[in-house]
N, C-alpha and C. Protein backbone atom coordinates (compact mmCIF):
# COMPACT_ATOMS: atom_id res chain seq x y z
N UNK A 1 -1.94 17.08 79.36
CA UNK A 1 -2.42 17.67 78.11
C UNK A 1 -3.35 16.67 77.40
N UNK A 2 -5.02 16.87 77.31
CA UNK A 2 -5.84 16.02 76.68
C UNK A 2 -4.94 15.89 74.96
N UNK A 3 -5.27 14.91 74.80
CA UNK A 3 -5.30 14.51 73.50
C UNK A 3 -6.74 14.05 72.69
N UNK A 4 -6.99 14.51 71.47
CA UNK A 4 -8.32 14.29 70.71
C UNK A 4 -7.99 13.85 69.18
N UNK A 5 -8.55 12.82 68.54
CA UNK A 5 -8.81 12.38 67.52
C UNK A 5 -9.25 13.28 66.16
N UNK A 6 -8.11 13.31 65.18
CA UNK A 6 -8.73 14.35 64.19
C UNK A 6 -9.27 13.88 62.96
N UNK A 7 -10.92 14.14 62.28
CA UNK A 7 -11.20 13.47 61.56
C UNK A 7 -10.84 13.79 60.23
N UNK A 8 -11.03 13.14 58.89
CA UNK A 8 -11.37 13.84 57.34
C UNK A 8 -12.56 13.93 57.44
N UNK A 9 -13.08 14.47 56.63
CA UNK A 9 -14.63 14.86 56.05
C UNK A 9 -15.39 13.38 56.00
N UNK A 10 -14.81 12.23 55.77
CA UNK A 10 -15.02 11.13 55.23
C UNK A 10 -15.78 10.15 56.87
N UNK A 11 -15.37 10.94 57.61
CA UNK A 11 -15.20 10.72 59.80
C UNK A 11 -14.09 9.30 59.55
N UNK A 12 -13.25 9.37 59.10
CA UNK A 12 -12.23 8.63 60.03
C UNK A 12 -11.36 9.46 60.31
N UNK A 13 -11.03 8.81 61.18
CA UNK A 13 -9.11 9.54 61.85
C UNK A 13 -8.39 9.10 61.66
N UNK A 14 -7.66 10.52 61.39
CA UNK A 14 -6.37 10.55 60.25
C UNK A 14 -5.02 10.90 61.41
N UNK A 15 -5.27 11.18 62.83
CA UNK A 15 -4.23 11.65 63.46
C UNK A 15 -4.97 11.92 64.90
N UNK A 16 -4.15 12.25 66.17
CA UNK A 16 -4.11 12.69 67.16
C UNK A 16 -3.48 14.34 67.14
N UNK A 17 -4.49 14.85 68.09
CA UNK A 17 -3.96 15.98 68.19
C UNK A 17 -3.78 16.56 69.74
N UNK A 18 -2.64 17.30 70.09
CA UNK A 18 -2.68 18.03 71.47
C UNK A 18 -3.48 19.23 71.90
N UNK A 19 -4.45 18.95 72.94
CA UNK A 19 -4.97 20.60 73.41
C UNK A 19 -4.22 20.90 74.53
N UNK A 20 -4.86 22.41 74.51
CA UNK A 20 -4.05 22.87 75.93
C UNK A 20 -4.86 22.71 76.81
N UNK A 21 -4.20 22.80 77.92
CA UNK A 21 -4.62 22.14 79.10
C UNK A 21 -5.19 23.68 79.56
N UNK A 22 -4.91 24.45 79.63
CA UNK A 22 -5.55 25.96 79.67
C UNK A 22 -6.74 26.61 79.30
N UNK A 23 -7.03 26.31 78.06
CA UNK A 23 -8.15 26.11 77.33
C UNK A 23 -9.13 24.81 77.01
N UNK A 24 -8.55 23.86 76.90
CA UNK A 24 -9.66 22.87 76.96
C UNK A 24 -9.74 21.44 78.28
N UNK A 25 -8.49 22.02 79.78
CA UNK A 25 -8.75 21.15 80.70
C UNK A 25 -8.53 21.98 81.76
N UNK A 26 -9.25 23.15 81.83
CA UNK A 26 -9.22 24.29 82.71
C UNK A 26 -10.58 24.02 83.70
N UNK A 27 -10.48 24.44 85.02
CA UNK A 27 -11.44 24.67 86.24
C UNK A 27 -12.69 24.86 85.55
N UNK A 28 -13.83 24.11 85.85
CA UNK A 28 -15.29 24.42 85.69
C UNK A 28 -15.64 25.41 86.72
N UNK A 29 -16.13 26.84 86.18
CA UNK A 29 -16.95 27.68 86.59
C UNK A 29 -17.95 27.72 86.59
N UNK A 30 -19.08 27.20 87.04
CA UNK A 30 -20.23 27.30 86.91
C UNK A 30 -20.80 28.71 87.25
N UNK A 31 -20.62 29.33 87.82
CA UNK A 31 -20.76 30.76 88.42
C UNK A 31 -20.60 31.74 87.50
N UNK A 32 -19.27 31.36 86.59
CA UNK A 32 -18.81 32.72 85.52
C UNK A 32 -19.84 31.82 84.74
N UNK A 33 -20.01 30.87 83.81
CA UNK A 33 -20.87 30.21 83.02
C UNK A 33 -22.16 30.81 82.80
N UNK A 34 -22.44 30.74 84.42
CA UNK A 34 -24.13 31.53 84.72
C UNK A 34 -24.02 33.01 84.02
N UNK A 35 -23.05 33.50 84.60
CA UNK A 35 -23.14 35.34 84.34
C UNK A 35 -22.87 35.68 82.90
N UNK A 36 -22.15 35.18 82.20
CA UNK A 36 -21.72 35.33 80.93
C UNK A 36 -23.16 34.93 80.23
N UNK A 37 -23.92 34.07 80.09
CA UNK A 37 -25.24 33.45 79.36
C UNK A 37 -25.74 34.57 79.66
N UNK A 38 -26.52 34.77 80.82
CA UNK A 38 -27.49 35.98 81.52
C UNK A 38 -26.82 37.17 80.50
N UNK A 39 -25.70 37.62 80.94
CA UNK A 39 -25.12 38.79 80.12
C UNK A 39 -25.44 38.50 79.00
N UNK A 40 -25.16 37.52 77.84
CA UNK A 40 -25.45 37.47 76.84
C UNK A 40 -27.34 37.61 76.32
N UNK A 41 -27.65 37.04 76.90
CA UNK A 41 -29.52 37.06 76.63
C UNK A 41 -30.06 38.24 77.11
N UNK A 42 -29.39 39.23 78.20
CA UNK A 42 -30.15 40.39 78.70
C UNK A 42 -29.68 41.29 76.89
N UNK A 43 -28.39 41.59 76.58
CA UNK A 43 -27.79 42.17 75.88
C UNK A 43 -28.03 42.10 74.44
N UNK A 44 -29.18 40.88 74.71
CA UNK A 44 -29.95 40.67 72.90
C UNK A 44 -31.39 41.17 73.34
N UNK A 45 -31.81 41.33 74.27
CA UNK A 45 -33.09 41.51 74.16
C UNK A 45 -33.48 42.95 73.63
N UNK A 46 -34.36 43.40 72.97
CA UNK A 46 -34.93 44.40 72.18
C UNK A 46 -35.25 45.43 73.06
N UNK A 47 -35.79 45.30 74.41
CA UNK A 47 -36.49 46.45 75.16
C UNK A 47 -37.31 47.18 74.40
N UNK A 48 -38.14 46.68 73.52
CA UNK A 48 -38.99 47.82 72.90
C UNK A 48 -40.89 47.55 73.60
N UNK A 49 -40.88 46.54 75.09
CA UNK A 49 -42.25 46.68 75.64
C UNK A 49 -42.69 47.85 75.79
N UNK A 50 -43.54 47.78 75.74
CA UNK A 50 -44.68 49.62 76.27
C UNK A 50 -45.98 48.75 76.50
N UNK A 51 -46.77 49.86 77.66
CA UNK A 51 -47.92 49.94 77.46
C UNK A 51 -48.20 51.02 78.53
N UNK A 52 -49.34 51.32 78.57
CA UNK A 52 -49.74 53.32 78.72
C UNK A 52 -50.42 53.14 80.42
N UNK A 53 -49.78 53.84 80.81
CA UNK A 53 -50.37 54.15 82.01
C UNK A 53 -51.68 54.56 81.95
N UNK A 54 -52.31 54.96 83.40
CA UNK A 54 -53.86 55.46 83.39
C UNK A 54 -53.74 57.13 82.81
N UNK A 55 -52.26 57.63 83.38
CA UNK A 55 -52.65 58.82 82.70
C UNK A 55 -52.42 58.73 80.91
N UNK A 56 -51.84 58.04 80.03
CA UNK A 56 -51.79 57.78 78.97
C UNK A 56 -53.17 57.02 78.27
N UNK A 57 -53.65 56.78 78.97
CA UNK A 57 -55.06 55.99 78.20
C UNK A 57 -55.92 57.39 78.10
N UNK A 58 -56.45 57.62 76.95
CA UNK A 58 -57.40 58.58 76.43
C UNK A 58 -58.68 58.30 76.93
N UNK A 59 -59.49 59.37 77.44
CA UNK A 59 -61.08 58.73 77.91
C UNK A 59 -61.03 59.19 79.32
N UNK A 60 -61.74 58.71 80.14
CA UNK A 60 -61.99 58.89 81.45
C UNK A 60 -61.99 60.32 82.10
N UNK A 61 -62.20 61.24 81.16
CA UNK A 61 -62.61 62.65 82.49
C UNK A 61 -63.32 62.77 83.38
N UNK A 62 -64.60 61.73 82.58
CA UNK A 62 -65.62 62.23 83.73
C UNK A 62 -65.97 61.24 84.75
N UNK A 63 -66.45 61.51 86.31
CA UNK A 63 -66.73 60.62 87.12
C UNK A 63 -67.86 59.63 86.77
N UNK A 64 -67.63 58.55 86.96
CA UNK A 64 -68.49 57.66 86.50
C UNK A 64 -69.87 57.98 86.81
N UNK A 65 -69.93 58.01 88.58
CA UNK A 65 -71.30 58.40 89.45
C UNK A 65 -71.17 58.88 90.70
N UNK A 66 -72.07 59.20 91.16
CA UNK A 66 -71.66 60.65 92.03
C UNK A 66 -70.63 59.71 93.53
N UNK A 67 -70.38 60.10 94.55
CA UNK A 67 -69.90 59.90 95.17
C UNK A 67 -70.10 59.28 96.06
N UNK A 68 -71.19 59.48 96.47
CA UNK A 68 -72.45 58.42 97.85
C UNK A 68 -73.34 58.07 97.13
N UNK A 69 -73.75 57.09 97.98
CA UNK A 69 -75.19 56.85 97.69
C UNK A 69 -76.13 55.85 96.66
N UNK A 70 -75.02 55.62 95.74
CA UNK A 70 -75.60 54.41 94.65
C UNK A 70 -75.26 53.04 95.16
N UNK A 71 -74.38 53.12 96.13
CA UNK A 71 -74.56 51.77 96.44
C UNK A 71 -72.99 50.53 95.89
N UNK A 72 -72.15 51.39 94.74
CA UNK A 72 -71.26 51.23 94.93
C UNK A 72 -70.29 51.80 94.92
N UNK A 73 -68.89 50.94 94.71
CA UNK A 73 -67.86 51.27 95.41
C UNK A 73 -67.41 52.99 94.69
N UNK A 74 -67.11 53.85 95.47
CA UNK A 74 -66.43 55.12 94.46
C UNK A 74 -65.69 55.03 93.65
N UNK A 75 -65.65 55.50 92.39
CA UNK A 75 -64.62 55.43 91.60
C UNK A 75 -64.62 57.07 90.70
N UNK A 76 -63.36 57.49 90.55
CA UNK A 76 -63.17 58.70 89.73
C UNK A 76 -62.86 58.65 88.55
N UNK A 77 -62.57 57.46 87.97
CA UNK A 77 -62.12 57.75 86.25
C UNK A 77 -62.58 56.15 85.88
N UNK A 78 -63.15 56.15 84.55
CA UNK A 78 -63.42 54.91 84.01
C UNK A 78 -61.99 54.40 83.14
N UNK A 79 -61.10 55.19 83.24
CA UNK A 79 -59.39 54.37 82.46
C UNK A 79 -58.60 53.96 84.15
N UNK A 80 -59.13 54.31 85.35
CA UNK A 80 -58.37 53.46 86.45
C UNK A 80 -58.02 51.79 86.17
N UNK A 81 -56.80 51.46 86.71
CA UNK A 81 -56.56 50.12 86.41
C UNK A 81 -57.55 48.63 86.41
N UNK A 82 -58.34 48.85 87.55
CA UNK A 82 -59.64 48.10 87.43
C UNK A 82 -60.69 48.43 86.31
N UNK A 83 -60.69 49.04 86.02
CA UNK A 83 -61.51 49.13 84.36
C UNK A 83 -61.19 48.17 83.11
N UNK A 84 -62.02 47.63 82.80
CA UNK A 84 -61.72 47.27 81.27
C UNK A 84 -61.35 48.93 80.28
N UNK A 85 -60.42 48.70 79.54
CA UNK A 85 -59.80 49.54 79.09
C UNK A 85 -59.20 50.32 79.95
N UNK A 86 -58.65 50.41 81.18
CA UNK A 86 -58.25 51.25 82.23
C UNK A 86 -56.35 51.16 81.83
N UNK A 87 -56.21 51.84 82.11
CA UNK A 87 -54.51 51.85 82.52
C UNK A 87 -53.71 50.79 83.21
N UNK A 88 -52.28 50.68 82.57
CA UNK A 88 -51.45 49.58 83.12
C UNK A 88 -51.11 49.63 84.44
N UNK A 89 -51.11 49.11 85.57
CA UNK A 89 -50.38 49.83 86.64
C UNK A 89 -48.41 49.30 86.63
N UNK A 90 -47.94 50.40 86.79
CA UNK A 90 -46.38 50.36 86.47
C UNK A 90 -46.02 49.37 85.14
N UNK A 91 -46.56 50.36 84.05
CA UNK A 91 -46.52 49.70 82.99
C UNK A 91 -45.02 49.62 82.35
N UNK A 92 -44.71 48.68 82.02
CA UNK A 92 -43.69 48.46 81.05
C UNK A 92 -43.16 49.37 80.16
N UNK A 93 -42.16 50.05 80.28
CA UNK A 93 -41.65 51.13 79.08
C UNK A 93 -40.42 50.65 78.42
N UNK A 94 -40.07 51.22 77.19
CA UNK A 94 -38.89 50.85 76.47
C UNK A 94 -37.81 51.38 77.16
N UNK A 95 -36.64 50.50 77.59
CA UNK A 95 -35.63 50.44 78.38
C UNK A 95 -34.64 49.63 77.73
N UNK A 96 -33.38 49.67 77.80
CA UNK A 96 -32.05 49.04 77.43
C UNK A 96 -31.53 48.28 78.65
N UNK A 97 -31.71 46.99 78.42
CA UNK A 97 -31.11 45.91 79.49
C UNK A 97 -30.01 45.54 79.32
N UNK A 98 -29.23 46.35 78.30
CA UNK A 98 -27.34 45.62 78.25
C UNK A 98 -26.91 46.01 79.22
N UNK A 99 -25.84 45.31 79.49
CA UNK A 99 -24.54 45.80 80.88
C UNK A 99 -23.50 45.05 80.22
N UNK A 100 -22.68 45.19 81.17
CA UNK A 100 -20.74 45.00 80.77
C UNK A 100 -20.86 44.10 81.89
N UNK A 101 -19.71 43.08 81.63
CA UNK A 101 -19.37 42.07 82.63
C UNK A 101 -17.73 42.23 82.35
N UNK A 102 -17.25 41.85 83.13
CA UNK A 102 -15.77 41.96 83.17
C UNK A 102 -15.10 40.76 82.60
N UNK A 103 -13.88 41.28 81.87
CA UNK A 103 -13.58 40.73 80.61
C UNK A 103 -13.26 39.01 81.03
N UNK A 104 -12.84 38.85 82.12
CA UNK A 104 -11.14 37.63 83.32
C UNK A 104 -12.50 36.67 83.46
N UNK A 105 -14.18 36.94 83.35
CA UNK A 105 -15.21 36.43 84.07
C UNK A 105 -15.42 35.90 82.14
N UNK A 106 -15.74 36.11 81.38
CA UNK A 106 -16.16 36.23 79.93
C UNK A 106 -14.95 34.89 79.10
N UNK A 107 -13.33 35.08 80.03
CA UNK A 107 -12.41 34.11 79.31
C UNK A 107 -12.53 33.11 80.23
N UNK A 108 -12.75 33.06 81.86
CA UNK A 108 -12.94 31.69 82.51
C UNK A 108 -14.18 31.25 81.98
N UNK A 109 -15.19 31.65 81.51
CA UNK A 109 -16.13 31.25 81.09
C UNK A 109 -16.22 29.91 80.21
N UNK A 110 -15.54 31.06 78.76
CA UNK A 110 -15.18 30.34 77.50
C UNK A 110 -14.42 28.82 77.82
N UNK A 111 -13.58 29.08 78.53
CA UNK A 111 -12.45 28.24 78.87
C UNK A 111 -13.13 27.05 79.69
N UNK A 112 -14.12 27.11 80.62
CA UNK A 112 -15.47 26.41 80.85
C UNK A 112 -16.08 25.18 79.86
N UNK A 113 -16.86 25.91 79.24
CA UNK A 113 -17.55 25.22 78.33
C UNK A 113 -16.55 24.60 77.18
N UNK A 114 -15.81 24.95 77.02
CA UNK A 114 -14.41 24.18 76.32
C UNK A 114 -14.11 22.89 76.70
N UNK A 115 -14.16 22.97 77.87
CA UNK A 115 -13.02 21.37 78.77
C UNK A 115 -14.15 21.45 79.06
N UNK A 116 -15.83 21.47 79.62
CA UNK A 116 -17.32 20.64 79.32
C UNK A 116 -17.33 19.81 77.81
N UNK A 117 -16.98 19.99 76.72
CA UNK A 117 -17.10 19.71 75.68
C UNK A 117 -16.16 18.37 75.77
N UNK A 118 -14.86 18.66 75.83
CA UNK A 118 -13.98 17.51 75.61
C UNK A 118 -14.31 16.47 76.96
N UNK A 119 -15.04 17.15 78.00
CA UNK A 119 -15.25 15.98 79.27
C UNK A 119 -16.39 14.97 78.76
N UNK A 120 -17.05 15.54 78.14
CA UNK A 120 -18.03 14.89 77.66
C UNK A 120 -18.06 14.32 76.04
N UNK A 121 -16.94 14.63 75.60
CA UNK A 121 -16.67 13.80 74.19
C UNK A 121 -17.64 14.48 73.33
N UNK A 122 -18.44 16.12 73.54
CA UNK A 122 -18.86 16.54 72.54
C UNK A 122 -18.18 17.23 71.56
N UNK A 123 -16.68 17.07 71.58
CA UNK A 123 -15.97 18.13 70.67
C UNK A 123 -15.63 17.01 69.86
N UNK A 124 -15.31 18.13 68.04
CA UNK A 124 -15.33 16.84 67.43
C UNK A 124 -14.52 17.99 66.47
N UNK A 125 -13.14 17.30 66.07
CA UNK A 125 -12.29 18.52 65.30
C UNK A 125 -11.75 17.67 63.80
N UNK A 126 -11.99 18.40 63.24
CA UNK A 126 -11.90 17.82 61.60
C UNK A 126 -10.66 18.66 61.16
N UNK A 127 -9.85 17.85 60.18
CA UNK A 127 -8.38 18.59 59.87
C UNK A 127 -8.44 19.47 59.02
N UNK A 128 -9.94 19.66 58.19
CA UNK A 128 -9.91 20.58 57.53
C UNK A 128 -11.76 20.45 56.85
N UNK A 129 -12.14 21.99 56.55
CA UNK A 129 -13.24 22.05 56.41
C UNK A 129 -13.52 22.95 55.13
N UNK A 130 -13.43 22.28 53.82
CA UNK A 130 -13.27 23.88 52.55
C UNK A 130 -14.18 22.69 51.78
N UNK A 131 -14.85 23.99 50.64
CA UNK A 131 -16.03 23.43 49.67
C UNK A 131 -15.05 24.16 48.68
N UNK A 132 -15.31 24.11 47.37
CA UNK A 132 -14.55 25.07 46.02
C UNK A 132 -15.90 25.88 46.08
N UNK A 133 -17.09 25.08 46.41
CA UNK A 133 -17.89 26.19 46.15
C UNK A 133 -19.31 25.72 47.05
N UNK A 134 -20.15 26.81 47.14
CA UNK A 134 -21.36 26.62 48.57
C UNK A 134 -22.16 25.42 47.97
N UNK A 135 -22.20 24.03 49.14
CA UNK A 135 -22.37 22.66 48.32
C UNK A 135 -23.16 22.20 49.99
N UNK A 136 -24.23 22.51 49.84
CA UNK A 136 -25.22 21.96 51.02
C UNK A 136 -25.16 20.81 51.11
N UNK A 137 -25.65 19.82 50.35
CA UNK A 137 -25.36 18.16 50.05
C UNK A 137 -23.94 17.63 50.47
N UNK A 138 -23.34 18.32 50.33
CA UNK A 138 -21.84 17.98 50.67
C UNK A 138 -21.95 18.09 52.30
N UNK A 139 -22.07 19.54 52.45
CA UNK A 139 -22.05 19.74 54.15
C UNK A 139 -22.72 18.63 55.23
N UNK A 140 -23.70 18.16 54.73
CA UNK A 140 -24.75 17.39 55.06
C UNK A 140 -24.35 15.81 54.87
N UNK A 141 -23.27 15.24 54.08
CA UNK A 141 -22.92 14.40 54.13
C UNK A 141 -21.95 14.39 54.66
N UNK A 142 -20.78 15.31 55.47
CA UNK A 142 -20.03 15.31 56.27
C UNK A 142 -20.52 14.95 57.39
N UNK A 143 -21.67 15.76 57.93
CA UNK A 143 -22.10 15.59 59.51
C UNK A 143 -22.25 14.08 59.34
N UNK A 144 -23.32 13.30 58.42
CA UNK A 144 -23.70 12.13 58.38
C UNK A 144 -22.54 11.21 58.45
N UNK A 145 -21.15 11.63 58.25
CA UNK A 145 -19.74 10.74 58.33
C UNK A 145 -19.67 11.03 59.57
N UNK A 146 -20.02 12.09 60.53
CA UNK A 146 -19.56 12.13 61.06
C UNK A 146 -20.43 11.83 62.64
N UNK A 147 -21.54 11.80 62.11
CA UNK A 147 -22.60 11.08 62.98
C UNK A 147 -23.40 11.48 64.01
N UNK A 148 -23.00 13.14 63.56
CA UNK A 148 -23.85 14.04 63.62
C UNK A 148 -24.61 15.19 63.36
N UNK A 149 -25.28 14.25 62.48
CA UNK A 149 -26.65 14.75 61.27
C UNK A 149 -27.57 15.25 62.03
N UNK A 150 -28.31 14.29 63.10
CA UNK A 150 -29.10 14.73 64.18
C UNK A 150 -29.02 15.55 65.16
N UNK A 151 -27.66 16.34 65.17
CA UNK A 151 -27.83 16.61 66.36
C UNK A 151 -27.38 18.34 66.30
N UNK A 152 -28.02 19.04 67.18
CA UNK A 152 -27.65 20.71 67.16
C UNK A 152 -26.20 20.86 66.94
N UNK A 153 -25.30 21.27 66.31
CA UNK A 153 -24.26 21.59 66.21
C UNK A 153 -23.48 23.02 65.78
N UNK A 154 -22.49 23.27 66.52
CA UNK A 154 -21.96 24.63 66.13
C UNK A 154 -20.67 24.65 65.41
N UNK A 155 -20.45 24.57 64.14
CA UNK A 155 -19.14 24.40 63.43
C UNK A 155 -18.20 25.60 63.52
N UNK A 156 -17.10 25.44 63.73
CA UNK A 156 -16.04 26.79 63.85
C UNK A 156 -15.41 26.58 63.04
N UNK A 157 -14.71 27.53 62.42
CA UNK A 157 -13.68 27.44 61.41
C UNK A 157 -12.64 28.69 61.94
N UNK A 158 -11.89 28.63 61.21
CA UNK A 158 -10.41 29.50 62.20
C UNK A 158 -11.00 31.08 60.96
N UNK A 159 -11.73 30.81 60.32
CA UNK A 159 -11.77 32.02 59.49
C UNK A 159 -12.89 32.09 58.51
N UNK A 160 -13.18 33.85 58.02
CA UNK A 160 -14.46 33.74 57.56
C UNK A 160 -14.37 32.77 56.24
N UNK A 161 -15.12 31.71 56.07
CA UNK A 161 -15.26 30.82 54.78
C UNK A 161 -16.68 31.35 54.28
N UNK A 162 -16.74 31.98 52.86
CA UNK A 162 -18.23 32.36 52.57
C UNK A 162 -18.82 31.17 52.10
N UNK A 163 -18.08 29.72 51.45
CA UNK A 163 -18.67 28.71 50.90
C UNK A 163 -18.40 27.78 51.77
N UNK A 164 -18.06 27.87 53.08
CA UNK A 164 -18.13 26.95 54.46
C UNK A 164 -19.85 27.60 55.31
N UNK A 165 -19.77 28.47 55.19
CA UNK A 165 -20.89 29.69 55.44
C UNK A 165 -22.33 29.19 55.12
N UNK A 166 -21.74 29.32 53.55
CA UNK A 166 -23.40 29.14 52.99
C UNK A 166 -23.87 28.03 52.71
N UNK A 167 -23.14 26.94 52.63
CA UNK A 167 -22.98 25.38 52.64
C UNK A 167 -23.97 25.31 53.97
N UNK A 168 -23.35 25.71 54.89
CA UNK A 168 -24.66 24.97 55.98
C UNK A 168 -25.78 25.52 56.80
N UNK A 169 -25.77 27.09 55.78
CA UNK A 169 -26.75 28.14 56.68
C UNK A 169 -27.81 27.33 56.26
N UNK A 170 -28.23 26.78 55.27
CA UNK A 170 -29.69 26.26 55.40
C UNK A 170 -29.92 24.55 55.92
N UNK A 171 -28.74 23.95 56.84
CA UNK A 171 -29.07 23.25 57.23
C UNK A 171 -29.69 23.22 58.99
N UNK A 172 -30.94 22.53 59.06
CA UNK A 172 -31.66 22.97 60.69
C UNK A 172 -30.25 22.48 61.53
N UNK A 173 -30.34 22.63 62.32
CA UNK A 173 -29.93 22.83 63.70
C UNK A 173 -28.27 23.23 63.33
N UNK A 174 -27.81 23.48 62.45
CA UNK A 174 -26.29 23.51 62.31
C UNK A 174 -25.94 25.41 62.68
N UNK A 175 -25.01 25.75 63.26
CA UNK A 175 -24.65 27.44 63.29
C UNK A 175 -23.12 27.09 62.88
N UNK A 176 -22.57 28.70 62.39
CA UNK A 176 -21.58 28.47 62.39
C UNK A 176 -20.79 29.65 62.59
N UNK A 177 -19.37 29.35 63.57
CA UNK A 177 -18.92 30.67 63.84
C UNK A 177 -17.76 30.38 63.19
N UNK A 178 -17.34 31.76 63.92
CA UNK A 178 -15.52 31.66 63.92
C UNK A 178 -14.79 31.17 65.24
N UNK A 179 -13.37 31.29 65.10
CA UNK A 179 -12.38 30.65 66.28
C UNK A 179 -12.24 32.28 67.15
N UNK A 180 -12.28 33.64 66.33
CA UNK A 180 -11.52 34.58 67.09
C UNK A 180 -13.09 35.18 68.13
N UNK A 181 -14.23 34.73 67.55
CA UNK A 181 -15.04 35.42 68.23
C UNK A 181 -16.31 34.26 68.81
N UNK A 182 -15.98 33.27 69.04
CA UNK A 182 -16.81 32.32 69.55
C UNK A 182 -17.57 32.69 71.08
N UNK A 183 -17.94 32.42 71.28
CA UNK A 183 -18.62 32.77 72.44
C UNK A 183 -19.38 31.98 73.62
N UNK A 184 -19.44 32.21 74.49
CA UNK A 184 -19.88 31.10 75.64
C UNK A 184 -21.29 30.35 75.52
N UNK A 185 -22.47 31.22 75.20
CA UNK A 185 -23.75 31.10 74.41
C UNK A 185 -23.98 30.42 73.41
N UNK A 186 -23.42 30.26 72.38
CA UNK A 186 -22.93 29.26 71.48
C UNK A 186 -22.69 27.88 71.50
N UNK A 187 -21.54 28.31 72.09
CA UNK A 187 -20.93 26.44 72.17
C UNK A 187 -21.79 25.81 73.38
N UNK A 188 -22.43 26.89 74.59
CA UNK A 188 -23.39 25.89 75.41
C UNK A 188 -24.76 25.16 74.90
N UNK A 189 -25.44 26.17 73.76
CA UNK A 189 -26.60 26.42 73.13
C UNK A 189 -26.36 24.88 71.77
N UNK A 190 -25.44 24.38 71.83
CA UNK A 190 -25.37 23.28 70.69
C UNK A 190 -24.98 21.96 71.26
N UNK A 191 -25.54 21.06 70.93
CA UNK A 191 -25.16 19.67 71.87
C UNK A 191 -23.35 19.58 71.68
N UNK A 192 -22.92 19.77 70.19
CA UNK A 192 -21.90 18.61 69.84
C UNK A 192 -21.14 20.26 69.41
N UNK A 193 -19.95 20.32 69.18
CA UNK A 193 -19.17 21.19 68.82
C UNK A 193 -17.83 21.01 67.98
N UNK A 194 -18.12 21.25 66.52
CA UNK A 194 -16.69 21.18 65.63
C UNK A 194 -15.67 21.87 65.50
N UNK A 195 -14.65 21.59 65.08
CA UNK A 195 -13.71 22.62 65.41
C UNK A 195 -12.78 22.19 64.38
N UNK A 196 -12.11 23.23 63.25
CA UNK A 196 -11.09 22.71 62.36
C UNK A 196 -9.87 22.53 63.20
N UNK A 197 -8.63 21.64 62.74
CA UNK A 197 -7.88 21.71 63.38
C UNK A 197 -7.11 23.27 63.69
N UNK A 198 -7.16 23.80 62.66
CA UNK A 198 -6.57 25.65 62.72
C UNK A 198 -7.77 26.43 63.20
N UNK A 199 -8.91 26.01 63.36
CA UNK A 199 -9.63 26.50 64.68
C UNK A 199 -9.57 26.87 65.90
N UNK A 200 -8.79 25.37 65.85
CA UNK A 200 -8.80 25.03 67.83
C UNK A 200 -7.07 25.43 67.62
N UNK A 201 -6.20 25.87 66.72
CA UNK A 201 -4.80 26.62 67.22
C UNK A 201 -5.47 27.98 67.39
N UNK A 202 -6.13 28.37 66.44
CA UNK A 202 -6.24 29.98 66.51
C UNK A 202 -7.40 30.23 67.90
N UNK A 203 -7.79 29.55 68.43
CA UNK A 203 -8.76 29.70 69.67
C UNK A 203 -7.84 29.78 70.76
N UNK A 204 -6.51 28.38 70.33
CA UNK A 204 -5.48 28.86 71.74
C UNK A 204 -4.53 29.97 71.62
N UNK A 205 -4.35 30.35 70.60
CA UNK A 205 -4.02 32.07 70.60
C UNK A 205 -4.99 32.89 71.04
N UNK A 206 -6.34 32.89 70.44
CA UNK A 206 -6.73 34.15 71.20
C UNK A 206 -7.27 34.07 72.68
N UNK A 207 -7.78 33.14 73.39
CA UNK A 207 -7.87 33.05 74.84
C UNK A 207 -7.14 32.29 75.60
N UNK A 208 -5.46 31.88 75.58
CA UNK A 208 -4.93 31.85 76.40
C UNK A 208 -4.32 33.39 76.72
C-alpha cells in the first residue's frame, strides 16, 4: 500500500497518508489509456464540417466547349472538381463521431493514470482546500507553497466548492474537477495533479 505526504495550504506536511493499492498501484494499461483519450476527443468534437459537392455548387449547366476539336481536354461542367470554384470531391458532411466504450476499459483506465501520477511523484494531496470566499490571490499563493505555480495542474476536490471553483477559474493553466467524475483526459492532459485528502477517499469509493 503506497503511502503519500499530506500538505497544508502553507506546502508543508502535516501527515502521511494510505492509498489503495487498487486505485493508485494498479497494472499500467496503456491500451485502455489509448482508447479512453480517443473516446474522449472523438466525443467532443462538433461534426459540424460541410462543404458542397459538384452537384451542390450552383453554376455549371452549360458545356464549357464543344467536344472535339479545340484542342483541349473535354470537359462537361465548369463546377467539376478540377475547376476553380468546382465541387468538393467526397466532401465532408455534418456527422456525429461519439461512440460508447465499455465501462471495465474507462475504470482500468482511470486506475492507470492514477498509479502514473504517484509513480512519478506528480500527485500532490492537500488535507484540505476551502476559501470563506472566491480569493484568486490566495489560490495562487497556495500553488506557489506548493511549487506548483508553473506548472499545468488539475485540482480535485471531493465536492462541488463554488469559492474553490472560482478562486482558480481565472488562473492559466489550473482546471478543476471533482473526485466522483474525474476522468482519464484530465488528469493525463495536466502535468501535476491535486487531490484533497476527502478527494482521494471519495475517488476510492467511487472506482474501486
Amino acid at each position: 500500500m503506497p503511502k503519500i505526504d499530506v500538505y497544508d495550504i502553507n506546502g508543508k506536511v502535516i501527515e502521511q497518508m494510505d492509498l489503495s493499492d487498487e486505485l493508485f498501484a494498479a497494472e499500467i494499461s496503456e491500451y485502455c489509456v489509448h482508447s479512453v483519450v480517443k473516446n474522449h476527443l472523438a466525443n467532443k468534437r462538433q461534426g459540424t464540417q460541410s462543404a458542397k459537392t459538384r452537384a451542390e455548387v450552383s453554376g455549371g449547366g452549360r458545356k464549357p466547349w464543344r467536344q472535339k476539336g479545340t484542342g483541349r481536354a473535354r470537359q462537361g461542367s465548369t463546377r467539376s472538381p478540377q475547376w476553380v470554384g468546382g465541387g468538393v470531391v467526397f466532401a465532408p458532411k455534418p456527422r456525429d463521431y461519439s461512440y460508447k466504450i465499455n465501462k471495465k476499459i474507462k475504470r482500468i483506465a482511470i486506475k492507470s493514470v492514477l498509479t502514473d501520477k504517484v509513480n512519478n511523484q506528480k500527485l500532490v494531496v492537500l488535507n484540505e482546500l476551502k476559501f470563506d470566499a472566491p480569493k484568486t490571490k490566495q489560490f495562487a499563493e497556495t500553488m506557489k507553497n506548493l511549487k506548483i505555480n508553473d506548472k499545468k495542474t488539475l485540482f480535485v476536490t471531493a465536492e462541488n466548492d463554488q469559492n474553490v471553483v472560482r478562486s482558480g477559474r481565472n488562473i492559466k493553466g489550473v482546471s478543476i474537477a471533482f473526485a466522483d467524475v474525474i476522468n482519464t483526459y484530465d488528469v493525463i492532459n495536466n502535468e501535476i495533479l491535486v487531490m484533497t485528502k476527502d478527494a482521494v477517499l471519495r475517488a476510492q469509493e467511487v472506482f474501486i
